[in-house]
Protein backbone atom coordinates (compact mmCIF):
# COMPACT_ATOMS: atom_id res chain seq x y z
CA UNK A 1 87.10 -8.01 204.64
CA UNK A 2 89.92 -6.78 206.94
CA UNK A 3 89.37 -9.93 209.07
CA UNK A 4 89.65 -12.16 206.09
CA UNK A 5 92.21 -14.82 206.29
CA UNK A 6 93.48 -17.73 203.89
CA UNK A 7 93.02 -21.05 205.48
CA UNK A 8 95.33 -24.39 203.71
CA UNK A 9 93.22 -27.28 203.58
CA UNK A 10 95.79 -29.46 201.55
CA UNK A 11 99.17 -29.82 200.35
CA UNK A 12 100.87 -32.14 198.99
CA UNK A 13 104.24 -32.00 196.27
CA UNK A 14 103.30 -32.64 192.85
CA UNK A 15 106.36 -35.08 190.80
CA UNK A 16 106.54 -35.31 186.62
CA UNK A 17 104.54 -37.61 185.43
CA UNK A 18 107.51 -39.28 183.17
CA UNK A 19 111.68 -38.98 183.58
CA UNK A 20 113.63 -38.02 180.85
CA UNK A 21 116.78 -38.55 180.15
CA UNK A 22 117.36 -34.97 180.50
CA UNK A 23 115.59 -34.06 183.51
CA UNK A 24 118.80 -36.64 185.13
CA UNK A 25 121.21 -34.26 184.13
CA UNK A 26 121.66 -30.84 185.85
CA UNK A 27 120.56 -27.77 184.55
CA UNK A 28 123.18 -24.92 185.12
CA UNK A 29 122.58 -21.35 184.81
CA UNK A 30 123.43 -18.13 182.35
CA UNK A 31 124.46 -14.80 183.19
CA UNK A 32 120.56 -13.37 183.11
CA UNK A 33 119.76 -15.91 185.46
CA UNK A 34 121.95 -15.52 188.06
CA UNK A 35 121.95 -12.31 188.14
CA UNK A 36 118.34 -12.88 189.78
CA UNK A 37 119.20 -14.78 193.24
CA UNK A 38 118.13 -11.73 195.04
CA UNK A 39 114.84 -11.48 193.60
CA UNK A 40 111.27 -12.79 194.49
CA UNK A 41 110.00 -15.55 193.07
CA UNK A 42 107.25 -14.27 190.09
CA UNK A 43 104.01 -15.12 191.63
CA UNK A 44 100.94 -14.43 189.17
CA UNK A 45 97.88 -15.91 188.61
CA UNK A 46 93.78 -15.94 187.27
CA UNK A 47 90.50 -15.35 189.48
CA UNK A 48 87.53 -17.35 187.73
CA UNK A 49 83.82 -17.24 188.44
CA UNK A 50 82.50 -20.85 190.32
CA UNK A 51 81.25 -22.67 187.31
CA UNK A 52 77.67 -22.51 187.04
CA UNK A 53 77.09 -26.78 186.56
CA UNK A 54 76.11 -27.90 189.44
CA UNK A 55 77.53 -30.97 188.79
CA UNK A 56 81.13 -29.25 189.21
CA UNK A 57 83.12 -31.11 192.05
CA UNK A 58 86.12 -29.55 193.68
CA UNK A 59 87.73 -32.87 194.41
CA UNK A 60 87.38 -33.81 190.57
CA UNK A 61 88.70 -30.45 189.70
CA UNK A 62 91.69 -30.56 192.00
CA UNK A 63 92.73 -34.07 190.49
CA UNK A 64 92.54 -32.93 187.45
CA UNK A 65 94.95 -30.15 188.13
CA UNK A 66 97.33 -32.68 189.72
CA UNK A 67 97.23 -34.86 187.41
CA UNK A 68 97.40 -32.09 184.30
CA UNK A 69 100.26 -30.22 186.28
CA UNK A 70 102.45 -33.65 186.87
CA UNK A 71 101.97 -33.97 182.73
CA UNK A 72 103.35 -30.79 182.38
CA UNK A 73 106.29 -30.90 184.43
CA UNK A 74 107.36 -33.65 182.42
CA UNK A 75 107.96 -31.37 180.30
CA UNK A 76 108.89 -28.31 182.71
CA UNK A 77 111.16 -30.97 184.91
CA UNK A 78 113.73 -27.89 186.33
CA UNK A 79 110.47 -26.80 187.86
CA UNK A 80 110.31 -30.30 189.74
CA UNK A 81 114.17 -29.81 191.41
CA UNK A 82 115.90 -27.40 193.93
CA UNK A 83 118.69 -25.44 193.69
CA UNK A 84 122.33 -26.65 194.95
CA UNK A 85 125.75 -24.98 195.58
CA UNK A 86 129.27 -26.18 195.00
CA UNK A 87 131.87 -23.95 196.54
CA UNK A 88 135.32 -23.87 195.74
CA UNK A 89 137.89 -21.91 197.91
CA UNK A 90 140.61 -20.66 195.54
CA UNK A 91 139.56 -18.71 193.86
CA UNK A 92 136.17 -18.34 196.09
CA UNK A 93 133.40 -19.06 194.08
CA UNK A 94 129.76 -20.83 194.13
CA UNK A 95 128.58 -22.72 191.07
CA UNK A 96 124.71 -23.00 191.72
CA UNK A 97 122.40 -25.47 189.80
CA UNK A 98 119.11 -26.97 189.39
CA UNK A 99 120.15 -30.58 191.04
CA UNK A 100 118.09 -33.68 189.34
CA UNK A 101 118.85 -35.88 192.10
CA UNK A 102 116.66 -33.30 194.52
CA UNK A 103 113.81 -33.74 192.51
CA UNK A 104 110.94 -33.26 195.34
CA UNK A 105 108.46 -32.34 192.90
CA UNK A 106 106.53 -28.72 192.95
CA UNK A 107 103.88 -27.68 195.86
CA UNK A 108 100.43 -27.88 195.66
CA UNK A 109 98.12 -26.41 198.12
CA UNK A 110 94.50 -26.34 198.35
CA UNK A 111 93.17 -23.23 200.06
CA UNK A 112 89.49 -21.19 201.41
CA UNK A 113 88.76 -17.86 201.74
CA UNK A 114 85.52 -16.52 203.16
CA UNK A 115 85.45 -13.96 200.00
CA UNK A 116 83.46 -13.05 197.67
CA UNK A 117 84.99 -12.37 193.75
CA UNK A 118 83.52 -8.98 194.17
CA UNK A 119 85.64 -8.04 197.51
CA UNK A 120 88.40 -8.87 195.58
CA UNK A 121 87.75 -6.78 192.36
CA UNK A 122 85.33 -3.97 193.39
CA UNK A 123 87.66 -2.22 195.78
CA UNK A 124 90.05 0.76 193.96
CA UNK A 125 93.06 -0.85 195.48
CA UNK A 126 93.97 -4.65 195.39
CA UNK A 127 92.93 -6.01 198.70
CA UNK A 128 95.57 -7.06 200.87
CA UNK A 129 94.56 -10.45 201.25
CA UNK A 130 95.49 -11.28 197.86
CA UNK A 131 99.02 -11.81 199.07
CA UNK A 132 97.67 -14.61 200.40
CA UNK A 133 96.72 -16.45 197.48
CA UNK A 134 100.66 -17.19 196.77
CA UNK A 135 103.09 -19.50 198.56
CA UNK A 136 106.65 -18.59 199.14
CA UNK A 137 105.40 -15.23 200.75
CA UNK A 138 108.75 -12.98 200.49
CA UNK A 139 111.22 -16.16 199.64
CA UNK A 140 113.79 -15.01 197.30
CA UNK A 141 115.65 -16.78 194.80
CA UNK A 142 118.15 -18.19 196.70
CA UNK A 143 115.34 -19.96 199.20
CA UNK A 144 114.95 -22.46 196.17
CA UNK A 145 117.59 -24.53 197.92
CA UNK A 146 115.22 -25.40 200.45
CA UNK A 147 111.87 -24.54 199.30
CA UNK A 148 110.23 -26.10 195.75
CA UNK A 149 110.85 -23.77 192.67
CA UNK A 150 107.45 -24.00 191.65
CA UNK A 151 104.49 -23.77 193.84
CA UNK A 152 100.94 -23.94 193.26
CA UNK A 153 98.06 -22.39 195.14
CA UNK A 154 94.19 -22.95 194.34
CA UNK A 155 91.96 -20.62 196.60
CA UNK A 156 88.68 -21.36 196.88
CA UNK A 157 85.99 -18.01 197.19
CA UNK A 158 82.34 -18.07 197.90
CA UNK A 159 81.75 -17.39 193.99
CA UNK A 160 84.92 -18.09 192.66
CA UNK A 161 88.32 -19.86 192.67
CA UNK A 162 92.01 -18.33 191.88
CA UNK A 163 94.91 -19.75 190.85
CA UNK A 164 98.50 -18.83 191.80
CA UNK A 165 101.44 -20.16 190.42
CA UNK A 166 104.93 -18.79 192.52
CA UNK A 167 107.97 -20.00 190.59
CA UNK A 168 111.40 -19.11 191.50
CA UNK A 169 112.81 -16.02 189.19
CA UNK A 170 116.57 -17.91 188.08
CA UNK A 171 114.43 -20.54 186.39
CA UNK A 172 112.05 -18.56 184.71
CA UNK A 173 111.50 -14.78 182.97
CA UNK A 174 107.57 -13.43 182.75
CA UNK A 175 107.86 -15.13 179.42
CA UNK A 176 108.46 -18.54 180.29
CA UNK A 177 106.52 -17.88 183.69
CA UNK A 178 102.86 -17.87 181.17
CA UNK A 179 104.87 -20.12 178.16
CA UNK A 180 104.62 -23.19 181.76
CA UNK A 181 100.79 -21.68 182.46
CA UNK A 182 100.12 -21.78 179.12
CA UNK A 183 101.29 -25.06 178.82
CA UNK A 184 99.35 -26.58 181.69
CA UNK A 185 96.27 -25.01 180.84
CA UNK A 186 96.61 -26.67 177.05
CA UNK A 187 97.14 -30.39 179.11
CA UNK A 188 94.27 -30.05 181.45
CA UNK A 189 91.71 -28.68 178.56
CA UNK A 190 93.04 -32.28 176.79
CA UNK A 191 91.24 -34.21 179.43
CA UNK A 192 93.89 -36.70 178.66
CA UNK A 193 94.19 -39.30 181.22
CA UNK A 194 96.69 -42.07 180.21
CA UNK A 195 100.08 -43.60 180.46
CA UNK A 196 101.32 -42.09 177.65
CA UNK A 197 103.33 -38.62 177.56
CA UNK A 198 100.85 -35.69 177.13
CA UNK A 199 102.47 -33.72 174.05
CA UNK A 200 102.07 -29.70 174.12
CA UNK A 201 101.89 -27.58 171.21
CA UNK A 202 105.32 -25.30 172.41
CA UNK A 203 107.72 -27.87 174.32
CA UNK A 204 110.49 -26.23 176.19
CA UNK A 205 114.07 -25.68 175.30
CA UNK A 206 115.81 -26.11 178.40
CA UNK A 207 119.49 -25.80 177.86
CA UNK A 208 120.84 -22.21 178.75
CA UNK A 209 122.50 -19.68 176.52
CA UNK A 210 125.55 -18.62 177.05
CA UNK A 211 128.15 -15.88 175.75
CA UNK A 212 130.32 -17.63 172.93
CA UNK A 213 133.68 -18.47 174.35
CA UNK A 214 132.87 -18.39 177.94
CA UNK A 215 132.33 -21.53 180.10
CA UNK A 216 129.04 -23.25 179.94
CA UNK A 217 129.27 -23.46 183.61
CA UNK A 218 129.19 -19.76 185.03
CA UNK A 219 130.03 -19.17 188.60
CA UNK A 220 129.46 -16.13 191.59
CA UNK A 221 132.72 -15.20 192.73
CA UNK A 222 131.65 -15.20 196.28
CA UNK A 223 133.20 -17.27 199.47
CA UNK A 224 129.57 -17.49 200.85
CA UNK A 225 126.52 -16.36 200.42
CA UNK A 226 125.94 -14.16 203.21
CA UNK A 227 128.18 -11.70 200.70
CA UNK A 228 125.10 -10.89 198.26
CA UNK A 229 121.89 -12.19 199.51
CA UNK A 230 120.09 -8.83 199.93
CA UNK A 231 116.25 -9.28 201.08
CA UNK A 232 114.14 -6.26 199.47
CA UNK A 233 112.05 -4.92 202.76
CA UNK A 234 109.89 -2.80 200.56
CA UNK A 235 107.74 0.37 202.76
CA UNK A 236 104.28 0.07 202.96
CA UNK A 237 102.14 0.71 199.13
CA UNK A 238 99.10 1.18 198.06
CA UNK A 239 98.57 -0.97 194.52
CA UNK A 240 95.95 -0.48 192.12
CA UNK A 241 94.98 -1.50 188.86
CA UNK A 242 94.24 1.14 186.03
CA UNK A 243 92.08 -0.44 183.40
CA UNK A 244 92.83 1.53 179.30
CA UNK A 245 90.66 0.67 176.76
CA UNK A 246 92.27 -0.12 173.07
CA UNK A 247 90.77 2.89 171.59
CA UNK A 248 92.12 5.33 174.03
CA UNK A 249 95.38 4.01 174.05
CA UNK A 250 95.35 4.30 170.03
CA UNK A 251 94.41 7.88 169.72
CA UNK A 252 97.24 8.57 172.81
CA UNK A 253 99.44 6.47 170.31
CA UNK A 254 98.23 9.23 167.60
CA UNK A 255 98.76 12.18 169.98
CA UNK A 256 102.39 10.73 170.61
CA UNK A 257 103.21 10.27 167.04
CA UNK A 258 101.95 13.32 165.97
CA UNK A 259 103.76 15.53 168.14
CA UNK A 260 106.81 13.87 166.97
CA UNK A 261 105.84 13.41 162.81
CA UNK A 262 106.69 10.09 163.11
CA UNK A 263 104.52 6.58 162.73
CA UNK A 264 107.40 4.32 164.63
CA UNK A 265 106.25 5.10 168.04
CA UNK A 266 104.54 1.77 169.50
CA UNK A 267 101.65 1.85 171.77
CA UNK A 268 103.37 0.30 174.79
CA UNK A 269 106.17 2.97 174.25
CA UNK A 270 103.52 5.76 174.38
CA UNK A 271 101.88 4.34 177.32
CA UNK A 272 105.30 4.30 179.36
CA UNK A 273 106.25 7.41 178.14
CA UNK A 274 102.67 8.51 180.24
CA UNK A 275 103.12 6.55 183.27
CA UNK A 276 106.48 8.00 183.58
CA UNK A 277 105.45 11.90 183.41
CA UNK A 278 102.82 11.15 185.48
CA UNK A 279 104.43 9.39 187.82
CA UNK A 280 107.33 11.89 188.15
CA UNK A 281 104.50 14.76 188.36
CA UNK A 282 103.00 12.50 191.65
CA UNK A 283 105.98 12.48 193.35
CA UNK A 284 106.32 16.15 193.43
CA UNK A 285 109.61 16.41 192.65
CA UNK A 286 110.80 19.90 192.41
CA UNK A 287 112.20 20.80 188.77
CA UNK A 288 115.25 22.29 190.02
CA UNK A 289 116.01 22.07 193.10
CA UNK A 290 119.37 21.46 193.95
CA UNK A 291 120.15 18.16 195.93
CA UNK A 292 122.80 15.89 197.18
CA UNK A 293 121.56 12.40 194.35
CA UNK A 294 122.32 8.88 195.57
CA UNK A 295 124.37 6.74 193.19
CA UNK A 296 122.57 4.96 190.61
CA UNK A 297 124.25 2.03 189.86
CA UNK A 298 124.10 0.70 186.12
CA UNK A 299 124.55 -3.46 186.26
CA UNK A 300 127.53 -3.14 184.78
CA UNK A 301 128.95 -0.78 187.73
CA UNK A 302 126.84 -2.51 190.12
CA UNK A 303 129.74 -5.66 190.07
CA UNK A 304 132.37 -3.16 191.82
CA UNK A 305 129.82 -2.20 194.02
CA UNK A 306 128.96 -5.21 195.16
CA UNK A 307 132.94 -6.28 195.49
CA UNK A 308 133.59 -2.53 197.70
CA UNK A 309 129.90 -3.71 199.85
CA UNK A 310 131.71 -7.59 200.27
CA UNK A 311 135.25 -5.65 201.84
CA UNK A 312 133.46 -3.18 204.11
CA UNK A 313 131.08 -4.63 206.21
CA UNK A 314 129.78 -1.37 207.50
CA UNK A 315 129.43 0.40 203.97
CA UNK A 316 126.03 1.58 203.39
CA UNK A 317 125.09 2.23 199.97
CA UNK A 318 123.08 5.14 200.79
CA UNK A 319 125.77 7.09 202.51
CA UNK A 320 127.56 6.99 199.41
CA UNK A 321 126.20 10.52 198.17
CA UNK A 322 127.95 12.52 195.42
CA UNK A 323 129.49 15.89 197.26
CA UNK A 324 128.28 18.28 194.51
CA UNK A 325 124.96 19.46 194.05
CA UNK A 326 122.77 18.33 191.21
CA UNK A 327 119.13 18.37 189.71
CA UNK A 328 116.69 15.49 190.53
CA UNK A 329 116.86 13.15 188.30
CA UNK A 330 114.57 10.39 187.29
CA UNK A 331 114.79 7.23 185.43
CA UNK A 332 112.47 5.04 183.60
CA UNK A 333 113.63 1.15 183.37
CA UNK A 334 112.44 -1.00 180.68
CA UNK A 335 112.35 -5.23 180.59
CA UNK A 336 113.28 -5.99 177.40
CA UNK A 337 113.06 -9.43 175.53
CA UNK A 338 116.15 -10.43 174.17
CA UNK A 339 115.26 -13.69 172.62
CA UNK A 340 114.14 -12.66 169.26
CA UNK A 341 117.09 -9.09 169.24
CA UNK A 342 120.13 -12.13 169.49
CA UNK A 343 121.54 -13.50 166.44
CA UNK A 344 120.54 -16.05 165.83
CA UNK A 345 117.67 -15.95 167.63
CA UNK A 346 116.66 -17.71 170.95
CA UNK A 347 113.36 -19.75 170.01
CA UNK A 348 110.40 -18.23 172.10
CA UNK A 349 110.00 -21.46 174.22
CA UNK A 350 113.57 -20.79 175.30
CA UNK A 351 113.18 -21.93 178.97
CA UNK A 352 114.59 -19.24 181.43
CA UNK A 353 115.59 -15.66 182.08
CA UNK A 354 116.18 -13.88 178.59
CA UNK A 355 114.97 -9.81 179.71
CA UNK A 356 117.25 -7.14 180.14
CA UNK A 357 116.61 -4.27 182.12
CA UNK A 358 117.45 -0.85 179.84
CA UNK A 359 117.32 2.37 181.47
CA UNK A 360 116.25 5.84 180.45
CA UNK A 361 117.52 9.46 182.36
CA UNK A 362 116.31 12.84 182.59
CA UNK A 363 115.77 15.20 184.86
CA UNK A 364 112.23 15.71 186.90
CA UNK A 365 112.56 19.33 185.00
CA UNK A 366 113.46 18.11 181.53
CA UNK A 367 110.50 15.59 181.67
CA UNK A 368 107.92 17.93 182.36
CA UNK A 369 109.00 20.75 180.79
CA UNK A 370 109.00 18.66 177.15
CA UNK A 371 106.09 16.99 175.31
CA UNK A 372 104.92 13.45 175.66
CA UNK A 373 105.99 12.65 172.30
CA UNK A 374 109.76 14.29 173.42
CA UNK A 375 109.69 11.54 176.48
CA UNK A 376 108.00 8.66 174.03
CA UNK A 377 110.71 9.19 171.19
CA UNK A 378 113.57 8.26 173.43
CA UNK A 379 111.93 5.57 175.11
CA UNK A 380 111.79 4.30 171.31
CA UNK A 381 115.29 5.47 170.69
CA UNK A 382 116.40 2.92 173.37
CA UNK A 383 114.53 -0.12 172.22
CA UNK A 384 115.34 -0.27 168.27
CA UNK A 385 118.91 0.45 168.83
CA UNK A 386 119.36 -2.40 171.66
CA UNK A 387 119.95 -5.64 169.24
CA UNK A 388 122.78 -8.53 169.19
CA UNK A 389 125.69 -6.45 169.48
CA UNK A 390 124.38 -4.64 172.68
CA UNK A 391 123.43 -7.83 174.29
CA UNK A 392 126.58 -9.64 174.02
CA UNK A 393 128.39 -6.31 175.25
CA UNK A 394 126.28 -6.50 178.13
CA UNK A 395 126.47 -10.57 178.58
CA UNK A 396 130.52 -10.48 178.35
CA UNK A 397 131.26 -8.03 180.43
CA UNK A 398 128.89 -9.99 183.17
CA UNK A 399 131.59 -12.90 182.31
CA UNK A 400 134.45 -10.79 182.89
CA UNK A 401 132.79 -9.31 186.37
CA UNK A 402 129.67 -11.22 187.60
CA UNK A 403 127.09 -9.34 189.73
CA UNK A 404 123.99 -9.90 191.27
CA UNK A 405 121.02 -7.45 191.64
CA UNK A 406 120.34 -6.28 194.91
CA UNK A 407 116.59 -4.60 194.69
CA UNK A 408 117.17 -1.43 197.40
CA UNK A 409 120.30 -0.20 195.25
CA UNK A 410 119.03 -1.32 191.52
CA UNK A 411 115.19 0.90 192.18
CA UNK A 412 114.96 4.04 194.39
CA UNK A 413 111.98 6.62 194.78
CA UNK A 414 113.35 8.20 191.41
CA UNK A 415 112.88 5.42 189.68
CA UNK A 416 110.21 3.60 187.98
CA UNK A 417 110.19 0.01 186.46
CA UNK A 418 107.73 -1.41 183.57
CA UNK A 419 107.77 -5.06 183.93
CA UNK A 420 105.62 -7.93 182.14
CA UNK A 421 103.81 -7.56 179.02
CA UNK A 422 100.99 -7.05 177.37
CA UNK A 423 101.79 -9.76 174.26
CA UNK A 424 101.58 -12.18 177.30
CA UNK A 425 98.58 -14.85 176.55
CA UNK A 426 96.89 -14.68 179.90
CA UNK A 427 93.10 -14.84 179.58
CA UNK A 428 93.69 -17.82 177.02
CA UNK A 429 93.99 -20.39 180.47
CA UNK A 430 90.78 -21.77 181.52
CA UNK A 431 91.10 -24.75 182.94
CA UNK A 432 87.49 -25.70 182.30
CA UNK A 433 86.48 -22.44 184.13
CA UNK A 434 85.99 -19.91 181.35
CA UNK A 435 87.88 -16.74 180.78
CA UNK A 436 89.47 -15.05 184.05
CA UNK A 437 88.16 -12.23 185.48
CA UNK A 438 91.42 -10.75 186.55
CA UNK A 439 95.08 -11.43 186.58
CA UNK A 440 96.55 -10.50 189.98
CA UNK A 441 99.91 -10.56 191.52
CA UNK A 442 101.14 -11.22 194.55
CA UNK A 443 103.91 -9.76 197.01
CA UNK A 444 106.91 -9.92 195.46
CA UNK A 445 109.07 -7.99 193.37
CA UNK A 446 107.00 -4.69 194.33
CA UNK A 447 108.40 -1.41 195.32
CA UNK A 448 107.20 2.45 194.91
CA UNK A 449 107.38 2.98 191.18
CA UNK A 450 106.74 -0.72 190.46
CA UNK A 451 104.57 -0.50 187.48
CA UNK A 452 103.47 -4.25 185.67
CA UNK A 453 101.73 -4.55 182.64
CA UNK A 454 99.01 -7.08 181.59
CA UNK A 455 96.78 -7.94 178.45
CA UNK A 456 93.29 -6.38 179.24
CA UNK A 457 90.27 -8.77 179.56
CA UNK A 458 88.45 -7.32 176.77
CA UNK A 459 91.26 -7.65 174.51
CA UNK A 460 92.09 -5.91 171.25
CA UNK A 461 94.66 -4.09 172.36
CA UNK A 462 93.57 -3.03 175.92
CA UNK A 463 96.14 -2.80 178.62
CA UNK A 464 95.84 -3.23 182.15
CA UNK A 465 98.28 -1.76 184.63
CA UNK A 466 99.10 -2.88 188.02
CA UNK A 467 100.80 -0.08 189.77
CA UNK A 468 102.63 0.32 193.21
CA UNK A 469 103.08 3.93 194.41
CA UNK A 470 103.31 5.15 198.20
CA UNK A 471 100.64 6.36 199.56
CA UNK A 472 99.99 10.16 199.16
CA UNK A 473 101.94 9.74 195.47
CA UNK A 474 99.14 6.92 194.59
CA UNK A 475 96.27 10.04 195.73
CA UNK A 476 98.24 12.37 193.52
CA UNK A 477 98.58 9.93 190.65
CA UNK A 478 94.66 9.50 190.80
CA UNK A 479 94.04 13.32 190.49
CA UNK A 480 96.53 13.54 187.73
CA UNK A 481 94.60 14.67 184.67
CA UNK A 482 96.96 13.82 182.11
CA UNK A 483 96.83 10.48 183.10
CA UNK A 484 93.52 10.09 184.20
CA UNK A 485 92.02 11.51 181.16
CA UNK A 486 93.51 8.45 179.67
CA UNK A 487 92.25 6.06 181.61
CA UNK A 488 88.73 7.13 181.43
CA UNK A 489 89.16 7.47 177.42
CA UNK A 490 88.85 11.20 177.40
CA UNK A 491 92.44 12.19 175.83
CA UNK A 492 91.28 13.26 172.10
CA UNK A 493 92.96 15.60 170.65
C-alpha cells in the first residue's frame, strides 16, 4: 500500500444551477472569519462500500452528483466565487471579499485508487494516502483568490468510493462545513431532475454578523499580504483514530461526576478532560522542572504580536522566551459554538465561521497530580460562563485591533486542541450509497496535539476521535492505561 497513488481521471468546475439576486452582490466577511486566512481549508469527507446492484454505473452516479451539487450551490452560491482584495494605502489596509463577478464555480474531480476499503480502515494509523483523497493539498485560506473555495473529490476503491469535500475555512466553520454536506446529500437523495429550484429543508443565511456599531465592512490593517500569511509546516505525525463506545463514555461521565458531586458535567467535557491528562502524561513532561516557557499568545495579545512581527523582519517568535524560570505548563483549547450563546441568537444555518477558540491552563504537575473530575470541572467552568457578554468582549476588541491566527504561534507541543463535534450529522449522507463506513480527514489543520472529534458509526452517543500526536508520544498514548482502559470499555468503577 506504500506504492499506492491517487490517479485524476476528471475535472471539471461545477456552477449553481440558478442566480439569485443575492449571489450578485458580494459577500464580505466578520471578525471570526478573517481571523482564519492563515488556516487550511476544512477538508472532510465519507468512505462507502461499492453498492452491491450491479446495475450501479459510475457515470450515472457522477452526474448525479453534478447535477445534485450545482442544485445546492444555488443555494451555497459564496461557495461558487473566489476571494478578492481591495487595498487602500492610508491608512494601509485590505478589505477581502467573496467577489460575485468571479464566480468560476466549485471543482470537481473524479479520481482511482488501486485500494481496497479495508487498507484504508484496518491499519491502526490512517494511511497516508488518504491525503490524497482531498484537493487543495496544504492551500490556505488566502489561496481562495486563485483556487475555487469549494472543491470536490470522488475516489474510486476496488470495493468502495470516498467522498471529499475541501472548502476554504473564511467561508465556512465545521458547522456549516456538514450544514452544505448535509444539504447536498438531502438534493441528491430527491432524485429531482428539473428546471425548477431544488428547495432544502435548512436554507442558508448568508449575510455575516457583525459587532453592533462597527462597520459592516471589516478590514486587515495590513499594506500587503506578505505581512501575515504564515504557512503551518507541521513535523511529521502519526494519526489514529480511537473508537469509544456510548456506554463507556457514560460510566467515565459517572466517574467524572462523581468525583466532583455534581450531575452538570457533560460527556464531551469528561472525554476532553481524558484526552488532555493523557495526552500531557504522553508527552512526558516533567511535573516540575524548571524551564525557560515560550510565550503563549491569547488572540487578543496575538494583534500586538503580529504588529511587533510586521516592524521587525528578523523577529522570531520563538526567541521571544520569558528570562525567569517557570513550571511547564499545558493548555487545553476548546472550539466553541457561539451561535446559539449570542443574544439573540444566530440561527443554526447561519452560513460561516461562528466558533471561538477558549483556552484552559495548568501546569503538567497540577494536571496530574489532581483527579479527572478536578481537570473536567474547569473545562465545564469555562463553557457555561462563556455567553453573549464574553463574545462581544472578544468580537470588539478584534474591531478595535484586528489579528489573524498564525498556526506555529497559536498551538505549540504544550498544547492540545479539540476541534469538530460530535452533534455533527455525518453518517446521515448517503448519497444512494448507504451509511459511511468512516469519516476521514485530510491534511490540513493538523499539528501534534491536534485532537478532532466525530459522531461514532454506531451512534447513540459513541464518539470517535481522530488524533495527531508525534511519534514516540502517539506509542506512549497507546500504552496509557487511563486512557486505554477507556477505549476498550474497561473503566468501571
Amino acid at each position: 500500500m506504500a506504492s499506492a497513488s491517487v490517479n485524476i481521471i476528471s475535472d471539471c468546475f461545477i456552477k449553481p444551477k440558478f442566480i439569485s439576486e443575492q449571489a450578485k452582490k458580494p459577500t464580505y466577511f466578520s471578525p471570526w472569519d478573517l481571523a482564519m486566512i492563515n488556516v487550511n481549508y476544512i477538508q472532510k469527507g465519507l468512505l462507502y462500500p461499492l453498492p452491491d446492484d450491479q446495475n450501479f454505473s459510475i457515470t450515472t452516479f457522477l452526474d448525479d452528483l453534478k447535477d445534485s451539487l450545482s442544485a445546492t450551490l444555488t443555494h451555497f452560491h459564496p461557495l461558487a466565487a473566489r476571494l478578492a482584495t481591495l487595498k487602500q494605502q492610508n491608512p494601509p489596509s485590505l478589505t477581502i471579499f467573496i467577489n460575485p463577478d468571479n464566480s468560476q464555480g466549485a471543482r470537481f474531480i473524479h479520481s482511482s485508487v488501486n485500494l481496497t476499503v479495508d487498507d484504508i480502515l484496518t491499519p491502526n494509523d490512517v494511511p497516508l494516502v488518504v491525503q490524497s483523497f482531498f484537493d487543495h493539498h496544504k492551500a490556505i485560506d488566502h489561496d481562495g483568490h486563485e483556487q475555487s473555495l469549494l472543491s470536490v473529490q470522488v475516489t474510486e476503491l476496488i470495493d468502495g468510493i470516498f467522498i471529499g469535500c475541501s472548502i476554504n475555512h473564511m467561508v465556512v466553520d465545521g458547522a456549516s462545513f456538514w450544514h452544505f454536506f448535509n444539504s447536498w446529500s438531502e438534493v441528491f437523495q430527491s432524485k429531482r431532475k428539473n428546471d425548477l429550484l431544488d428547495p432544502i429543508s435548512r436554507p442558508p443565511v448568508i449575510e455575516r454578523w457583525v459587532p453592533d456599531g462597527s462597520d459592516p465592512i471589516l478590514t486587515l490593517p495590513f499594506a500587503h499580504e506578505d505581512e501575515f500569511i504564515d504557512r503551518p509546516y507541521p513535523p511529521v505525525l502519526r494519526e489514529r483514530i480511537f473508537r469509544f463506545s456510548s456506554d463507556s463514555l457514560a460510566k467515565l461521565k459517572a466517574k467524572v461526576n462523581s468525583e466532583c458531586n455534581t450531575t452538570k458535567i457533560s460527556t464531551l467535557q469528561s472525554l476532553s478532560a481524558l484526552v488532555w491528562r493523557c495526552v500531557t502524561r504522553a508527552r512526558r513532561f516533567p511535573a516540575d522542572k524548571e524551564t525557560g516557557c515560550r510565550y503563549g499568545f491569547s488572540p487578543v495579545n496575538m494583534s500586538r504580536a503580529n504588529a511587533t512581527w510586521a516592524r521587525l523582519k528578523f523577529y522570531k517568535p520563538s526567541r521571544f522566551k520569558f528570562k525567569s524560570k517557570l513550571k511547564i505548563l499545558t493548555w487545553i483549547w476548546l472550539a466553541v459554538n457561539n451561535r446559539s450563546r449570542l443574544s439573540p441568537p444566530l440561527p443554526d444555518n447561519y452560513l460561516g465561521n461562528c466558533i471561538q477558540a477558549m483556552r484552559v491552563t495548568a501546569t503538567a504537575g497540577e494536571l496530574l497530580e489532581h483527579s479527572i473530575g478536578w481537570t473536567a470541572w474547569r473545562l465545564h467552568e469555562l463553557v457555561v460562563n462563556h455567553g453573549d457578554k464574553e463574545i462581544r468582549a472578544y468580537m470588539d476588541s478584534w474591531v478595535k485591533s484586528p489579528f489573524v491566527y498564525k498556526m506555529g504561534v497559536f498551538f505549540d507541543g504544550n498544547s492540545i486542541q479539540m476541534g469538530s463535534s460530535p452533534r455533527f450529522d455525518m453518517y446521515g449522507n448517503e448519497f444512494g450509497l448507504g451509511k459511511g463506513l468512516a469519516v476521514l480527514s485530510g491534511y490540513a489543520n493538523k499539528f501534534d496535539g491536534k485532537v478532532t472529534l466525530y459522531a461514532g458509526r454506531e451512534g447513540g452517543g459513541s464518539m470517535d476521535l481522530e488524533v495527531c500526536m508525534l511519534p514516540e508520544n502517539m506509542a506512549a498514548l497507546e500504552s496509557d492505561e487511563e486512557f486505554m482502559s477507556v477505549v476498550r470499555g474497561e473503566n468501571g468503577f
